[in-house]
C-alpha atoms as a PDB file:
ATOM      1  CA  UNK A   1     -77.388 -30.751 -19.382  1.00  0.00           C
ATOM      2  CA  UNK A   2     -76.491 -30.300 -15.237  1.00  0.00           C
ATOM      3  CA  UNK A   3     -72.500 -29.698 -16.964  1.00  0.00           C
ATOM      4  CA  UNK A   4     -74.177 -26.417 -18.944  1.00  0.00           C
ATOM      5  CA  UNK A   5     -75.779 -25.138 -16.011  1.00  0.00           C
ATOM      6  CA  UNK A   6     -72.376 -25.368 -14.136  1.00  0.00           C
ATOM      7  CA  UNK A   7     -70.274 -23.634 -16.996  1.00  0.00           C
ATOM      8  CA  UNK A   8     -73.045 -20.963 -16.970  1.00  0.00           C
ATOM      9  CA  UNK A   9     -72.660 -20.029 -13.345  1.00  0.00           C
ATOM     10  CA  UNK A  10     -68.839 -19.625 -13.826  1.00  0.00           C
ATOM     11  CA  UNK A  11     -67.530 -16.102 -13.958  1.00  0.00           C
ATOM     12  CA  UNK A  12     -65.437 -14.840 -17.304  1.00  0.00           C
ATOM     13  CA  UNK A  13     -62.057 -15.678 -17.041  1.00  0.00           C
ATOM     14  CA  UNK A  14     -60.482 -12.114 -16.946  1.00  0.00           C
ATOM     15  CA  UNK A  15     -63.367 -10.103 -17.144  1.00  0.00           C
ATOM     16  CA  UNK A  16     -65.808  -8.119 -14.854  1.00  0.00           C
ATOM     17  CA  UNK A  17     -65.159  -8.422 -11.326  1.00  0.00           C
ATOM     18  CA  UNK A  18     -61.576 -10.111 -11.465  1.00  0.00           C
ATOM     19  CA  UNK A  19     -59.283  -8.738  -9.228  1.00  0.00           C
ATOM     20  CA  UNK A  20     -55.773  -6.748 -10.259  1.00  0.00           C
ATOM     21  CA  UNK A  21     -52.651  -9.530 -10.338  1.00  0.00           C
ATOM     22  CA  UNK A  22     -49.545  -9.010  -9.594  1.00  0.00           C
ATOM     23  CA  UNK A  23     -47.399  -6.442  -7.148  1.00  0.00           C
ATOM     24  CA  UNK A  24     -49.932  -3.749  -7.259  1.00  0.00           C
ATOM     25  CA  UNK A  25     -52.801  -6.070  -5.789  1.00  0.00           C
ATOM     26  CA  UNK A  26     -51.422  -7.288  -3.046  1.00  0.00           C
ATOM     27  CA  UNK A  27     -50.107  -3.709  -2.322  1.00  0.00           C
ATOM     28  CA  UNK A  28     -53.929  -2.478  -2.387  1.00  0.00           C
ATOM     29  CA  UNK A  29     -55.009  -5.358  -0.381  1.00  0.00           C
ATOM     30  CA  UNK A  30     -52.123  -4.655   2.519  1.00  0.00           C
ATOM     31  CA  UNK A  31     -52.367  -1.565   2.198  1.00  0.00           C
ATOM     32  CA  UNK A  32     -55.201  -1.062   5.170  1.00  0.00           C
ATOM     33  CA  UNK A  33     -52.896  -2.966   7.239  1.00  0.00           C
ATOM     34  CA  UNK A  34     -49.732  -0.490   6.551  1.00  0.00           C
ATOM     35  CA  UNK A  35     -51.577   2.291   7.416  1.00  0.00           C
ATOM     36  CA  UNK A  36     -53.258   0.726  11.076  1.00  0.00           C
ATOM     37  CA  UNK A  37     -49.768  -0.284  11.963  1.00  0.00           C
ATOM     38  CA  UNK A  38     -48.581   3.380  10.905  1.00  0.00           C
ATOM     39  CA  UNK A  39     -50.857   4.767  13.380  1.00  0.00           C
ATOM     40  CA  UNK A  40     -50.522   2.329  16.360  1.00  0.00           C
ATOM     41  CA  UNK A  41     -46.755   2.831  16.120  1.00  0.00           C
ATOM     42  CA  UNK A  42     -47.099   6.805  16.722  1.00  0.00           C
ATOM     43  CA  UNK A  43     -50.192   6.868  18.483  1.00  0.00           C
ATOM     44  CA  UNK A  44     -49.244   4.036  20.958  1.00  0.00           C
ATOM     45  CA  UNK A  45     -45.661   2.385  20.759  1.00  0.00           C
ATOM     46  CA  UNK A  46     -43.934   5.564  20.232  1.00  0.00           C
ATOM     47  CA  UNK A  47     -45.181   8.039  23.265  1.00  0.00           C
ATOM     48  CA  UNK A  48     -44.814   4.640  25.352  1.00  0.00           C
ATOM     49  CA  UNK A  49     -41.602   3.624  24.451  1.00  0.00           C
ATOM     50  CA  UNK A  50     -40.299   7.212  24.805  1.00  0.00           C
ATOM     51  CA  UNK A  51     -42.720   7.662  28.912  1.00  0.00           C
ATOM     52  CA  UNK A  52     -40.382   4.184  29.603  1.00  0.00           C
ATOM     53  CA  UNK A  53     -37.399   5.676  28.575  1.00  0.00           C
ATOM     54  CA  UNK A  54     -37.542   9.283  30.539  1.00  0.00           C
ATOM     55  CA  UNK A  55     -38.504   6.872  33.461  1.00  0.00           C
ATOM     56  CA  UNK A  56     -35.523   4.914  33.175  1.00  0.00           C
ATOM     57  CA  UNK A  57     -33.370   7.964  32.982  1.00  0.00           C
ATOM     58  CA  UNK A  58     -35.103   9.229  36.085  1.00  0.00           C
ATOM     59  CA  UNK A  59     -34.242   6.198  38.178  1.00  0.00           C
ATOM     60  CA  UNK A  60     -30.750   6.136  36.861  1.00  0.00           C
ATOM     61  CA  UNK A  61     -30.051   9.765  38.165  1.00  0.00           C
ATOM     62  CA  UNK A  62     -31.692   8.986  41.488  1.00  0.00           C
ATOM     63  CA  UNK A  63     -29.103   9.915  44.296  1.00  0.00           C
ATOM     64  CA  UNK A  64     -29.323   9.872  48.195  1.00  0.00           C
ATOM     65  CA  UNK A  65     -31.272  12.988  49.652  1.00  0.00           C
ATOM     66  CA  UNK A  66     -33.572  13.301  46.700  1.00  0.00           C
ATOM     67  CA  UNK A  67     -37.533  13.284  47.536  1.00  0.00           C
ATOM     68  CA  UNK A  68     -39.124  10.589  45.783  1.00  0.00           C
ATOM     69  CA  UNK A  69     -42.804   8.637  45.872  1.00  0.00           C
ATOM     70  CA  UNK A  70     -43.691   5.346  45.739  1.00  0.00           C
ATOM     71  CA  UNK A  71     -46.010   3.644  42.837  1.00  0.00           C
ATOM     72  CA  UNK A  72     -48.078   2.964  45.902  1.00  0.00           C
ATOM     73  CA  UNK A  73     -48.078   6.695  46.837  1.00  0.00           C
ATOM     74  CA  UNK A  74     -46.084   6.720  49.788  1.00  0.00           C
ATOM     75  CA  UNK A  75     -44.010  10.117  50.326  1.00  0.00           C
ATOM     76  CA  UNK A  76     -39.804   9.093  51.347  1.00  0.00           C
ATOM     77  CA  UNK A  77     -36.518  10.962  50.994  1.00  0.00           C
ATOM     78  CA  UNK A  78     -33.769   8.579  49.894  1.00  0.00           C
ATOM     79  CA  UNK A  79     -31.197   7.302  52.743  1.00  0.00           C
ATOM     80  CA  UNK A  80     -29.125   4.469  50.521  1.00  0.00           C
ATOM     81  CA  UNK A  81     -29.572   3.485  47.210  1.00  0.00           C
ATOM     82  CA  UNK A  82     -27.755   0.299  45.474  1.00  0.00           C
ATOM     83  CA  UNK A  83     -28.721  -0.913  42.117  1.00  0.00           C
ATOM     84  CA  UNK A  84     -31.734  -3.076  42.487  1.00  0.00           C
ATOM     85  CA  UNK A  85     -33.637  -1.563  45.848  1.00  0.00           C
ATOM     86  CA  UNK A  86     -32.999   1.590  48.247  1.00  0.00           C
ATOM     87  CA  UNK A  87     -34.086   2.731  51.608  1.00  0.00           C
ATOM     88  CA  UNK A  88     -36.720   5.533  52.083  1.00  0.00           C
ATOM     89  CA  UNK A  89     -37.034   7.431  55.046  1.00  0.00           C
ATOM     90  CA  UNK A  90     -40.574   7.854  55.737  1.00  0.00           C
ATOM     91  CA  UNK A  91     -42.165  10.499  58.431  1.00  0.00           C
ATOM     92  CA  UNK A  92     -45.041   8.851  60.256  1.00  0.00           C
ATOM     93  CA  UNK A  93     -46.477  10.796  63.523  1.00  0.00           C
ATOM     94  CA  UNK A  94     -42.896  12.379  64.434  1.00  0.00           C
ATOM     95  CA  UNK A  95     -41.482   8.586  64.430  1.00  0.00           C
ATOM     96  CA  UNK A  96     -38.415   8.190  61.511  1.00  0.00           C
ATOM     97  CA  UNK A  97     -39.390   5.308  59.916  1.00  0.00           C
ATOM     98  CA  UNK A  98     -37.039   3.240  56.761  1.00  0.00           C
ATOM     99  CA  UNK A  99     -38.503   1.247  54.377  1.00  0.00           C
ATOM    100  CA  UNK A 100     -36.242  -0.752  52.037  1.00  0.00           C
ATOM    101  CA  UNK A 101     -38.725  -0.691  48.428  1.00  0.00           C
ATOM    102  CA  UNK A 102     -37.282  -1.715  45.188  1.00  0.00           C
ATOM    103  CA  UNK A 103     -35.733   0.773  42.858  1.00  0.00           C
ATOM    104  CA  UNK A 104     -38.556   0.193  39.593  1.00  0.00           C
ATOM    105  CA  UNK A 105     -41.262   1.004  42.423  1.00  0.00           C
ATOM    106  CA  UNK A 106     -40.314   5.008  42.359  1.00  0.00           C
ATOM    107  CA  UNK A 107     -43.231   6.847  40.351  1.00  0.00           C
ATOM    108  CA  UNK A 108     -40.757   9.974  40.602  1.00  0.00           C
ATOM    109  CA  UNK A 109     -39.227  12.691  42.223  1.00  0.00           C
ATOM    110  CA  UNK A 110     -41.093  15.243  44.318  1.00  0.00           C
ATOM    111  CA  UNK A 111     -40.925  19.083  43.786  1.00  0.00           C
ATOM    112  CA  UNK A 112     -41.641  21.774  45.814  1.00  0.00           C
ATOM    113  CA  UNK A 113     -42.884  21.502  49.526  1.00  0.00           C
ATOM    114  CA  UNK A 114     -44.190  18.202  50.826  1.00  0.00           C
END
């Protein structure tokens, strides 16, 4: 008697309810996942990758005279430059001042009047 009641509560093998087998399922079923990895890569990955690169570029061009800032927002025209830091010369009260700063720490180049 307890086996009918079990047998009873199974579904139909095939029927109602059973989901689609084969390539086509497990396309539906990923295919939430596709498309939120579709958008992250243009929304996010994309314009970031693409900000890093212009950055890069900008470094690379850096030369000696050019009027840069600082991440940390201080205001320096370049005096030497090697490959991994370069000195800033930094007004402070009428005093020249140099500051040797590593090279990733530029934000970017200044334009215009200081």
């Amino acid at each position: 008697m307890f086996t009918d009641i079990v047998y009873a509560m199974g579904g139909a093998p095939g029927g109602a309810g059973a989901q689609p087998q084969g390539a086509g399922g497990v396309l539906t079923s990923f295919l939430p996942l596709i498309l939120i990895f579709v958008i992250f890569y243009f929304l996010l990955i994309r314009p970031q990758s693409k900000k890093a690169k212009e950055h890069r570029q900008m470094l690379d061009n850096l030369k000696k005279g050019d009027k840069v800032v600082t991440t940390g927002g201080i205001f320096g025209v370049i005096e030497d430059l090697d490959e991994k830091s370069m000195t800033l010369q930094i007004g402070v009260k009428g005093v020249d001042v140099r500051i040797k700063v590593d090279r990733n720490s530029i934000a970017g180049k200044r334009t215009g009047g200081e």
